[in-house]
C-alpha atoms as a PDB file:
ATOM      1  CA  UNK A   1      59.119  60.557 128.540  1.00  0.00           C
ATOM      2  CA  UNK A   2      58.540  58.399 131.527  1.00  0.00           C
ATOM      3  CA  UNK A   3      61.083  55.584 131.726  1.00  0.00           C
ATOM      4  CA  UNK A   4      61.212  52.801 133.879  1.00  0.00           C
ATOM      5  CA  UNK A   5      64.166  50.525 135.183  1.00  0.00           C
ATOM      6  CA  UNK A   6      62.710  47.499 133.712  1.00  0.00           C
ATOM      7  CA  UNK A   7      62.528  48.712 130.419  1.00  0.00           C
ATOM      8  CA  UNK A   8      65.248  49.882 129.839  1.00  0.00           C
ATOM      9  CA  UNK A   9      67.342  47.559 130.999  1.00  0.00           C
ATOM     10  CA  UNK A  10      65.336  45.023 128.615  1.00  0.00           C
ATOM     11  CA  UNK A  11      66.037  47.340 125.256  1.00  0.00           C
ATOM     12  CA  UNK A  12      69.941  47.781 126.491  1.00  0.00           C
ATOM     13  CA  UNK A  13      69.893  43.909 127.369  1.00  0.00           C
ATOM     14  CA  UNK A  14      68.490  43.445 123.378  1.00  0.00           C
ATOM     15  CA  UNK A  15      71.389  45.583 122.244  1.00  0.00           C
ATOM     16  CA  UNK A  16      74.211  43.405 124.043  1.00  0.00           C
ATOM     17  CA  UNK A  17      74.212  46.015 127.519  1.00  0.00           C
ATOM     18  CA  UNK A  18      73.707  44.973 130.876  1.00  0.00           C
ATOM     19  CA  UNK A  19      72.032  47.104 133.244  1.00  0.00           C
ATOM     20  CA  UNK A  20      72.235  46.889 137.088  1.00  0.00           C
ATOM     21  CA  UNK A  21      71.280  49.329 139.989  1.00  0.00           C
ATOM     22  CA  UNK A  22      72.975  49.721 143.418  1.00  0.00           C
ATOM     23  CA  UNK A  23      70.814  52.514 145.098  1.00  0.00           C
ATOM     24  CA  UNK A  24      70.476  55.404 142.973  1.00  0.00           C
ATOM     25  CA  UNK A  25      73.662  54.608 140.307  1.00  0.00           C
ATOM     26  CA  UNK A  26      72.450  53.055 137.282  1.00  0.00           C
ATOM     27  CA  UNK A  27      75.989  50.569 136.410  1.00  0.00           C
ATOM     28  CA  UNK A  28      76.192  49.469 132.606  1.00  0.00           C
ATOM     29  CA  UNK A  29      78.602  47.540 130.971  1.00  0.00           C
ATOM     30  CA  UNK A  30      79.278  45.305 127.445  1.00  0.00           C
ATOM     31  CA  UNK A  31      78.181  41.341 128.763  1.00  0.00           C
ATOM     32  CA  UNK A  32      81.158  40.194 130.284  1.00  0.00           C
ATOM     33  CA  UNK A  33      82.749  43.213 130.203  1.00  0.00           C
ATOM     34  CA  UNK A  34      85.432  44.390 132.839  1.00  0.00           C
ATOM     35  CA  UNK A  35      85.491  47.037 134.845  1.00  0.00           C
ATOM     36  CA  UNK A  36      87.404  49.326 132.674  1.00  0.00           C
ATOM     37  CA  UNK A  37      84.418  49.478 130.178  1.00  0.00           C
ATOM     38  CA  UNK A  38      81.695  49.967 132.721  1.00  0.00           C
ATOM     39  CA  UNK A  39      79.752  53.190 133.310  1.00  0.00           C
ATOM     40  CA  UNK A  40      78.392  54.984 135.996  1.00  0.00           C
ATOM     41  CA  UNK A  41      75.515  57.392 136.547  1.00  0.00           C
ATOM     42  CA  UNK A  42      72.507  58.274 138.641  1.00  0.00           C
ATOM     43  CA  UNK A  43      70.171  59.048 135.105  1.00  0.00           C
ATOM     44  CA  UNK A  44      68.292  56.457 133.780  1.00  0.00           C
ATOM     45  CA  UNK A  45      67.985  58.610 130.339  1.00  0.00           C
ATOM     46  CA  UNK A  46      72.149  58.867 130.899  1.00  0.00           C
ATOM     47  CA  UNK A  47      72.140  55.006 131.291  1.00  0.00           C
ATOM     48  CA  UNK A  48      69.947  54.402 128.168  1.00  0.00           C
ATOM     49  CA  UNK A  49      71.720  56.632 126.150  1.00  0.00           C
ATOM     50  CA  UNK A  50      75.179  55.669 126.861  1.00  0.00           C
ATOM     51  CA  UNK A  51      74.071  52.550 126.786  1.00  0.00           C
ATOM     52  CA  UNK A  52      73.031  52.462 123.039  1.00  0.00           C
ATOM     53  CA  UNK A  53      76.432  54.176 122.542  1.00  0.00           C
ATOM     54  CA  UNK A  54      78.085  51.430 123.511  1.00  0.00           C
ATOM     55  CA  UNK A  55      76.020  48.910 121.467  1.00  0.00           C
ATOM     56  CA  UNK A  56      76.837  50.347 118.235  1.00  0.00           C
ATOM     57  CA  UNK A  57      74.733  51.420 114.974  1.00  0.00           C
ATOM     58  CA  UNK A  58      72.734  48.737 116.503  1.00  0.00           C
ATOM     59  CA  UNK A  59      71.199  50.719 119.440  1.00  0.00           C
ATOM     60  CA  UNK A  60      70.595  53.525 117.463  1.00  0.00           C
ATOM     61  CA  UNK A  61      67.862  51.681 116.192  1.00  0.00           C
ATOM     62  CA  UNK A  62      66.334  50.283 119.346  1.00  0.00           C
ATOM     63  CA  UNK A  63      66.329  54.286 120.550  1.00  0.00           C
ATOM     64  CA  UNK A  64      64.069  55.348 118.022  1.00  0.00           C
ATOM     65  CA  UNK A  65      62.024  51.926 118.946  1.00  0.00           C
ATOM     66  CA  UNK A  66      61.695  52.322 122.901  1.00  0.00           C
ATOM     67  CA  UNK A  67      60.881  56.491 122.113  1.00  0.00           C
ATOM     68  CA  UNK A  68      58.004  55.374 120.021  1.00  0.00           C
ATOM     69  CA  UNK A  69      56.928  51.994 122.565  1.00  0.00           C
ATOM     70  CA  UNK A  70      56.927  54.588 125.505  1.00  0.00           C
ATOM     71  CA  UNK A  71      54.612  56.874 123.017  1.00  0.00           C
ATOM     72  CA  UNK A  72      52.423  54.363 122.375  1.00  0.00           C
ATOM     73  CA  UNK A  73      52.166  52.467 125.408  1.00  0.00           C
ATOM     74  CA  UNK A  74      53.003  49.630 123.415  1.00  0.00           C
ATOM     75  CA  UNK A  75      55.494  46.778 124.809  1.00  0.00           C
ATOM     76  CA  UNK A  76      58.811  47.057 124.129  1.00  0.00           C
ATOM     77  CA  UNK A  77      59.523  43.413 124.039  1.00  0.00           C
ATOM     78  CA  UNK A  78      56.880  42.939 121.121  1.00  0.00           C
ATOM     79  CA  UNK A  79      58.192  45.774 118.704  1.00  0.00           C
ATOM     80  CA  UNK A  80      62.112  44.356 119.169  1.00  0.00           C
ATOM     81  CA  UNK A  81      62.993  41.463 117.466  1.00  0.00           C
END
């Protein structure tokens, strides 16, 4: 699958995770969260998937939703909601 920063960070920002880049670490964290709760890593698949961890029965859902998006070619944006 070929993901891209921008998109992921949109289906972990629709799931209640924020997503943020210095060089090559991928940092995500709850919104507002503190630094004990944040996580580290240079994978974007590692970012997404912790990511949707974090966010609950919630982002299990969104998974399944940004696999088939990035299938498709279809937004992600218009199949969340």
């Amino acid at each position: 699958m070929n993901m891209k920063y921008k998109t992921v960070q949109e289906v972990l920002r629709k799931a209640g995770i924020v997503m943020s880049k210095k060089g090559e670490v991928h940092r995500i964290n709850f919104f507002s969260g503190l630094e004990d709760t944040a996580y580290y890593t240079p994978s974007l698949q590692g970012a997404l998937d912790r990511g949707l961890a974090l966010a609950g029965g919630a982002g299990r859902v969104k998974a399944s939703v940004f696999a088939k998006s990035a299938e498709t070619g279809i937004s992600t944006s218009a199949r969340i909601g």
